[in-house]
PDB file of N, CA and C in Angstrom:
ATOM      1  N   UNK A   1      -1.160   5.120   7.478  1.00  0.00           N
ATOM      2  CA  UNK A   1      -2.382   5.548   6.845  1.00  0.00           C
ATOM      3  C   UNK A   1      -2.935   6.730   7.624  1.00  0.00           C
ATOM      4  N   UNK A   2      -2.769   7.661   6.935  1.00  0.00           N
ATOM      5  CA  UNK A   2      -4.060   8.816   7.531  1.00  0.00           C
ATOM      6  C   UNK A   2      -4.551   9.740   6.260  1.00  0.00           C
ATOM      7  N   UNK A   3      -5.746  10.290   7.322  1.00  0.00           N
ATOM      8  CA  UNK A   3      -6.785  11.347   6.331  1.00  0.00           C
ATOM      9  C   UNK A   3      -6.374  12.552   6.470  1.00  0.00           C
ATOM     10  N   UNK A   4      -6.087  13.519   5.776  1.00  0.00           N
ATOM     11  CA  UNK A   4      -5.952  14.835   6.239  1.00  0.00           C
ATOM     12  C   UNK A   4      -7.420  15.343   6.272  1.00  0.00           C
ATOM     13  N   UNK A   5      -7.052  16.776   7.370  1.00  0.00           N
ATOM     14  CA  UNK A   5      -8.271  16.976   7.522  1.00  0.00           C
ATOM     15  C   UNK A   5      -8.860  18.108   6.400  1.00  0.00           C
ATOM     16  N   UNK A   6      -9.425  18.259   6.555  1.00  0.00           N
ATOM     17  CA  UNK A   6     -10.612  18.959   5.710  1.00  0.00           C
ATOM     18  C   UNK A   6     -10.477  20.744   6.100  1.00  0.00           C
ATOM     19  N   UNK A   7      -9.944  21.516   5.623  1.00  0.00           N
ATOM     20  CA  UNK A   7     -10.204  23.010   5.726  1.00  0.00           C
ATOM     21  C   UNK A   7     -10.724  24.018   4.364  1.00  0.00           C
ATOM     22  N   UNK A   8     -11.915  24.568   4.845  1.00  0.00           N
ATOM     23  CA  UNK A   8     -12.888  24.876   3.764  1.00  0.00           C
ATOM     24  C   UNK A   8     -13.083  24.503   2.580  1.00  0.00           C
ATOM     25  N   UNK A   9     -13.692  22.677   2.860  1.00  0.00           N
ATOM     26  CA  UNK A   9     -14.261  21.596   1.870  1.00  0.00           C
ATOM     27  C   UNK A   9     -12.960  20.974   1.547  1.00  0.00           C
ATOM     28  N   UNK A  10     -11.307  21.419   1.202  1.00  0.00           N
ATOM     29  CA  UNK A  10     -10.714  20.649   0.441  1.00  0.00           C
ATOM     30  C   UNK A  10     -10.011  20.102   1.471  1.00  0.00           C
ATOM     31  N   UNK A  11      -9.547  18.899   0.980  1.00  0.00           N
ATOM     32  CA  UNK A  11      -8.497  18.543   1.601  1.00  0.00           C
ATOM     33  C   UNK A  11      -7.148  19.090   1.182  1.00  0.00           C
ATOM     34  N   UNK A  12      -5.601  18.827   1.425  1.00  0.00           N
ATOM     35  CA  UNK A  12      -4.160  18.788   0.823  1.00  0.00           C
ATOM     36  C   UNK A  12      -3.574  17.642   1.646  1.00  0.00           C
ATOM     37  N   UNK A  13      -2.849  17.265   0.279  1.00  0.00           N
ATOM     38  CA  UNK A  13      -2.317  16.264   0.727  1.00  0.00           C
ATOM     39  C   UNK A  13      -0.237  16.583   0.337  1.00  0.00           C
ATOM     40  N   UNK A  14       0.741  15.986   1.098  1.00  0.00           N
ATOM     41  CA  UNK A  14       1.961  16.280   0.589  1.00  0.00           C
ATOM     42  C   UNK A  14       2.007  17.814   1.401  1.00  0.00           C
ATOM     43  N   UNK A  15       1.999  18.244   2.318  1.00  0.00           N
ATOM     44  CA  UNK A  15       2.306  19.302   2.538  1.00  0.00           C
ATOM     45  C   UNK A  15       3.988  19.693   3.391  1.00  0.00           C
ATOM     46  N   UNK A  16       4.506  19.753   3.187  1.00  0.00           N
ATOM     47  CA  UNK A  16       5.839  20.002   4.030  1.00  0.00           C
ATOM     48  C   UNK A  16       6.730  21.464   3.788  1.00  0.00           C
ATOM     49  N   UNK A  17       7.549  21.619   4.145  1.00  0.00           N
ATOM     50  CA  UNK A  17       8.412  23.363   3.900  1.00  0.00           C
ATOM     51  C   UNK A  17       8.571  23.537   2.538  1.00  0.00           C
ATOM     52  N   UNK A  18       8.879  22.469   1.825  1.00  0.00           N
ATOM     53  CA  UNK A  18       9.467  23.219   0.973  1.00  0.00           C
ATOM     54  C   UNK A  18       8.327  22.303  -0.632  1.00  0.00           C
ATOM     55  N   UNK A  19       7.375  22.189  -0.086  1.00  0.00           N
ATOM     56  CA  UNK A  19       6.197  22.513  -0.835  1.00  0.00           C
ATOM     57  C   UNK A  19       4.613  23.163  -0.160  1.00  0.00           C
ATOM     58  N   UNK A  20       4.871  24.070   0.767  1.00  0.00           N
ATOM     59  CA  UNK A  20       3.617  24.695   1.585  1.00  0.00           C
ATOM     60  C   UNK A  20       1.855  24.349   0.974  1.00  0.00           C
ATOM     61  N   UNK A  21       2.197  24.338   0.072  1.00  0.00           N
ATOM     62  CA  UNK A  21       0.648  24.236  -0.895  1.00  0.00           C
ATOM     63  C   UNK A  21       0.319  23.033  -0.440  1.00  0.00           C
ATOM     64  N   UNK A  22       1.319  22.011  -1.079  1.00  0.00           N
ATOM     65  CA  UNK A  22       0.925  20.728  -1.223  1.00  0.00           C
ATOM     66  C   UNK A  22      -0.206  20.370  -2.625  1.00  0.00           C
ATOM     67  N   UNK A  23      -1.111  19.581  -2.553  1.00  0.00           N
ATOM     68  CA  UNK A  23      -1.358  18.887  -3.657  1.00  0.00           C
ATOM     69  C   UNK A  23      -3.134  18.566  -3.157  1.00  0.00           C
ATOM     70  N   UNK A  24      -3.911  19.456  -4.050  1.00  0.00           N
ATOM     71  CA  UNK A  24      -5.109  19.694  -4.051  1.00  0.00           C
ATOM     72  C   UNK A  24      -6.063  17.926  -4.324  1.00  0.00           C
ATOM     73  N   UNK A  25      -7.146  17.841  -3.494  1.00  0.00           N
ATOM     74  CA  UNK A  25      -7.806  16.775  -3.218  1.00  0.00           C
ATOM     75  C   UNK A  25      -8.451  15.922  -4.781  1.00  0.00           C
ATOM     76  N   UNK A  26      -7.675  15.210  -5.495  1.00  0.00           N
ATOM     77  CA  UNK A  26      -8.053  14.621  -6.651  1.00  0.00           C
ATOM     78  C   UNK A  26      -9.506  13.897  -6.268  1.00  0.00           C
ATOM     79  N   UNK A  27     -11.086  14.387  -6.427  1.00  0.00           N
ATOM     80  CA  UNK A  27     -12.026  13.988  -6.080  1.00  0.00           C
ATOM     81  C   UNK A  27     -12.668  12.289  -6.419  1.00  0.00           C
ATOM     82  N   UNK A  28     -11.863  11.876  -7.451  1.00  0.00           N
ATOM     83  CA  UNK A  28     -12.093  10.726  -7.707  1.00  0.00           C
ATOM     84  C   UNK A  28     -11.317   9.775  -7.286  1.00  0.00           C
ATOM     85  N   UNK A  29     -10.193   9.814  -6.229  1.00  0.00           N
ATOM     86  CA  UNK A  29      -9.350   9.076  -5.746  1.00  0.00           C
ATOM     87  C   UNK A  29     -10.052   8.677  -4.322  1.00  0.00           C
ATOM     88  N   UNK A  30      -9.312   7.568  -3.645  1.00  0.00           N
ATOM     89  CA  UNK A  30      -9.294   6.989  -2.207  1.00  0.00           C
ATOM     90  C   UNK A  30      -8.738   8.447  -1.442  1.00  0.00           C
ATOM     91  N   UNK A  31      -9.035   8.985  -0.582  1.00  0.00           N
ATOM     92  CA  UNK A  31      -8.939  10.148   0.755  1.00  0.00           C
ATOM     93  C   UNK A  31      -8.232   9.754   1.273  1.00  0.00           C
ATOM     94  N   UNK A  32      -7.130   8.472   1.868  1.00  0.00           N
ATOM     95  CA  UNK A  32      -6.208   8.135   2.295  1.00  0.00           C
ATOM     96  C   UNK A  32      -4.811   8.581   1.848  1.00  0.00           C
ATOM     97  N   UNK A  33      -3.999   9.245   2.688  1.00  0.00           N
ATOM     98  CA  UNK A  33      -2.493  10.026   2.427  1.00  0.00           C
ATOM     99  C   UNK A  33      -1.489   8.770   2.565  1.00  0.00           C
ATOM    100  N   UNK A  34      -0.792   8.212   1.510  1.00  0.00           N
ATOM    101  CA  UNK A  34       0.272   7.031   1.605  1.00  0.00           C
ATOM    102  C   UNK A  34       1.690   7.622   1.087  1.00  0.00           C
ATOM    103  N   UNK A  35       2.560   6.782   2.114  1.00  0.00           N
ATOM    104  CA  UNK A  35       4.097   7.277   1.618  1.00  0.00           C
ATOM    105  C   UNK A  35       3.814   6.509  -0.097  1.00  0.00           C
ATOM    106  N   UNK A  36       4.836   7.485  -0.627  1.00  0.00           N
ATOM    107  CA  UNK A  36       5.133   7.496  -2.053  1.00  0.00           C
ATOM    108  C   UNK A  36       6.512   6.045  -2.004  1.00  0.00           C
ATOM    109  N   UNK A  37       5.992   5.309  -3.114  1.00  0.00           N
ATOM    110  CA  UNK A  37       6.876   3.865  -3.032  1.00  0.00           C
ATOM    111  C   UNK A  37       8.124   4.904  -3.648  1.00  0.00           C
ATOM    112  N   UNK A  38       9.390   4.779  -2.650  1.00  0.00           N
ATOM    113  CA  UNK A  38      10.806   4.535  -2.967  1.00  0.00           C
ATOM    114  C   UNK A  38      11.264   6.362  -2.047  1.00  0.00           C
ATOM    115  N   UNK A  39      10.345   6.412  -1.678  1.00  0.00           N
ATOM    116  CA  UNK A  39      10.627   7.984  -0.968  1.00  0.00           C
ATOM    117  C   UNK A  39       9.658   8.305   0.148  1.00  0.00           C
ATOM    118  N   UNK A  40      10.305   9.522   0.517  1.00  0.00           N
ATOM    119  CA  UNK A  40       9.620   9.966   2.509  1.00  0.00           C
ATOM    120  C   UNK A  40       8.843  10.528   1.715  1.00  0.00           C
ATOM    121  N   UNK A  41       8.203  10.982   0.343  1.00  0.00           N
ATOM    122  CA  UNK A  41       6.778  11.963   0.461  1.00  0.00           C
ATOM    123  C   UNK A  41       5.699  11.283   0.315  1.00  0.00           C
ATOM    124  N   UNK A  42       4.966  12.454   1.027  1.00  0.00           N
ATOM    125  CA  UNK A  42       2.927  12.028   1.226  1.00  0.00           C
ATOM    126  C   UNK A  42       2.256  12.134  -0.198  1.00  0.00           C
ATOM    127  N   UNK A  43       1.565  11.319  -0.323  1.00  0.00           N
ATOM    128  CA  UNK A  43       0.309  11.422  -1.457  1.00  0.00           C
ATOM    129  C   UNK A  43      -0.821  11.025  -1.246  1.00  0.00           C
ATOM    130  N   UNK A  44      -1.911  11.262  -2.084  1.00  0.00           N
ATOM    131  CA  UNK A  44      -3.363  10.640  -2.350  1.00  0.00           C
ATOM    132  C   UNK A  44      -2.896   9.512  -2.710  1.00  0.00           C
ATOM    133  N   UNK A  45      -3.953   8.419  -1.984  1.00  0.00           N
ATOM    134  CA  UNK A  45      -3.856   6.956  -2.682  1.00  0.00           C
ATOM    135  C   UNK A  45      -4.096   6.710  -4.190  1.00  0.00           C
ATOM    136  N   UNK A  46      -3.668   6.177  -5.237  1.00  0.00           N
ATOM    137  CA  UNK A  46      -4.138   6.367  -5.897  1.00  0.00           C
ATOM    138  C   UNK A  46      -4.994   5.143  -6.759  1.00  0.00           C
ATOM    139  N   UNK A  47      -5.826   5.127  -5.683  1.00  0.00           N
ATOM    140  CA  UNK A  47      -7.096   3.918  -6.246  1.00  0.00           C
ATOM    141  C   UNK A  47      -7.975   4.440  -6.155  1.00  0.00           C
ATOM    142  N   UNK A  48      -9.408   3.941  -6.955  1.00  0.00           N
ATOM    143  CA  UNK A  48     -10.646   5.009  -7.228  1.00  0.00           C
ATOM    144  C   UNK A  48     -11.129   4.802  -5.809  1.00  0.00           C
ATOM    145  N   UNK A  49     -11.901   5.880  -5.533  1.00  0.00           N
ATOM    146  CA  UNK A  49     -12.690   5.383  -4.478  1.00  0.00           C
ATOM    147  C   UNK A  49     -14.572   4.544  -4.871  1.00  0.00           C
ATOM    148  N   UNK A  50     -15.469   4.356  -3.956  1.00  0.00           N
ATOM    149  CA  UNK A  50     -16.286   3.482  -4.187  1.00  0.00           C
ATOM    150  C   UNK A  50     -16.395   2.835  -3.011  1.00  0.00           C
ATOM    151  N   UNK A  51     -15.837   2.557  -1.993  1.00  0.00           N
ATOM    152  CA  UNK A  51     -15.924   1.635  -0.861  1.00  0.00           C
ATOM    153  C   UNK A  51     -15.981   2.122   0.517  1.00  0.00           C
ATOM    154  N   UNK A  52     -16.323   1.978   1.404  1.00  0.00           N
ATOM    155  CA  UNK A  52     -16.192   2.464   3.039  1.00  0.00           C
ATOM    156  C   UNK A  52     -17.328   3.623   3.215  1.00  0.00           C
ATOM    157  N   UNK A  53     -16.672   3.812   4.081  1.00  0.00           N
ATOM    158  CA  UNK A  53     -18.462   4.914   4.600  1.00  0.00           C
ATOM    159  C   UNK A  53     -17.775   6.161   3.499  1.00  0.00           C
ATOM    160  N   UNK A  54     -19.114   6.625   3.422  1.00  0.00           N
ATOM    161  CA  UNK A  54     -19.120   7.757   2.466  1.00  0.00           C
ATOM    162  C   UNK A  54     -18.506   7.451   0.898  1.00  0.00           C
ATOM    163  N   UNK A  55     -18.668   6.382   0.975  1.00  0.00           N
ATOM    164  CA  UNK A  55     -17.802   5.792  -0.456  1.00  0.00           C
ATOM    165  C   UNK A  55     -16.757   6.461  -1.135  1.00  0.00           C
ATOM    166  N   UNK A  56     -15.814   7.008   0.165  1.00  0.00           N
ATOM    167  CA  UNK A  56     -14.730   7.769  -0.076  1.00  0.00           C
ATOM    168  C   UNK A  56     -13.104   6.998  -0.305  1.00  0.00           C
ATOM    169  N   UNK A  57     -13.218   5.565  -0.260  1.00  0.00           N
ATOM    170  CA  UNK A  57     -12.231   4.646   0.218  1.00  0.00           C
ATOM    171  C   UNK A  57     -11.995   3.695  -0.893  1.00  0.00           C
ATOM    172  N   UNK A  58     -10.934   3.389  -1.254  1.00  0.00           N
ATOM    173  CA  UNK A  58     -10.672   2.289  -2.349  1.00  0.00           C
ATOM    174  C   UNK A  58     -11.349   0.831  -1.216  1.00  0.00           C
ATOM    175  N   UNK A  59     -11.063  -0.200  -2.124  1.00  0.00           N
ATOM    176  CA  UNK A  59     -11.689  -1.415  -1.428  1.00  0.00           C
ATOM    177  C   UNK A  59     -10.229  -1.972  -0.403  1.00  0.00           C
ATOM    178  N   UNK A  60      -9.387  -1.151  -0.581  1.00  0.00           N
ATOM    179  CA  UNK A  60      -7.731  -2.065   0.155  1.00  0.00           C
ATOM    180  C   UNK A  60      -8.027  -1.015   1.963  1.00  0.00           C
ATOM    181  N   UNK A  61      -8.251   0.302   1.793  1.00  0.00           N
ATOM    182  CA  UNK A  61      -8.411   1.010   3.041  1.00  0.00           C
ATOM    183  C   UNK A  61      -9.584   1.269   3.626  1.00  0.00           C
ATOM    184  N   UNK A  62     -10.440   0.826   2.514  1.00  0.00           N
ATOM    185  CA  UNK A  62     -11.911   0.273   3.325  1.00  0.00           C
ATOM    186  C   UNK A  62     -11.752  -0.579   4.565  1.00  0.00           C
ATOM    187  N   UNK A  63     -11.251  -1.481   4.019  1.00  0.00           N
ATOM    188  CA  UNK A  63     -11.529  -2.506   5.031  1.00  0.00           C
ATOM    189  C   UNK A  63     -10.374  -2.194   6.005  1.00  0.00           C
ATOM    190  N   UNK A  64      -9.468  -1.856   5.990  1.00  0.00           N
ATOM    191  CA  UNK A  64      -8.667  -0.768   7.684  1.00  0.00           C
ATOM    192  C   UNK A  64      -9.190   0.334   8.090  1.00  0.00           C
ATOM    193  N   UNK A  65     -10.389   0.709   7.595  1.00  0.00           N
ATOM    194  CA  UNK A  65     -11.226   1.829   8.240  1.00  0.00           C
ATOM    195  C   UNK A  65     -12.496   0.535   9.345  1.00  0.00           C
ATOM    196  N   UNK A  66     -12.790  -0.027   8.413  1.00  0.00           N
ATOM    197  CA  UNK A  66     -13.808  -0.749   9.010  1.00  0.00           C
ATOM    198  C   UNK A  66     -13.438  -1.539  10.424  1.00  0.00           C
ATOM    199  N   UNK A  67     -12.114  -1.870  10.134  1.00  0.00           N
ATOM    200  CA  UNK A  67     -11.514  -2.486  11.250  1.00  0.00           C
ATOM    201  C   UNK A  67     -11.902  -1.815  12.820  1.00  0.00           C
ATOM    202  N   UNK A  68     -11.621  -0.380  12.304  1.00  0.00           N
ATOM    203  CA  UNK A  68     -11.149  -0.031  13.546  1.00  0.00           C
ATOM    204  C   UNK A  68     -12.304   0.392  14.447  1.00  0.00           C
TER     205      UNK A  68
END
């Protein structure tokens, strides 16, 4: 589990060589970057967010933020 960081407001998520861009911050999703089920690439979680500080967090990575 991680957050990417933030460079002027957006996030990207999926960034590697041979996609440099990567994949612009879907605002209504969880902010958490998860391997993609059945492959090595990064993505946005894709559960709404609503939960955790800043109510940026689905309710599953809420509570592993809160943990820590």
């Amino acid at each position: 589990m991680s957050i990417p960081t933030e460079k002027f407001g957006q996030r990207v998520y999926g960034k590697w060589s041979g996609n440099p861009q990567g994949s612009k911050e879907a605002k209504h999703r969880c902010v958490v970057e998860v391997q993609a089920r059945g492959t090595w690439a990064a993505t946005q979680c894709r559960r709404l967010r609503g939960k955790g500080p800043n109510g940026e967090y689905c309710k599953q990575h809420a509570k592993m933020v809160l943990k820590k």
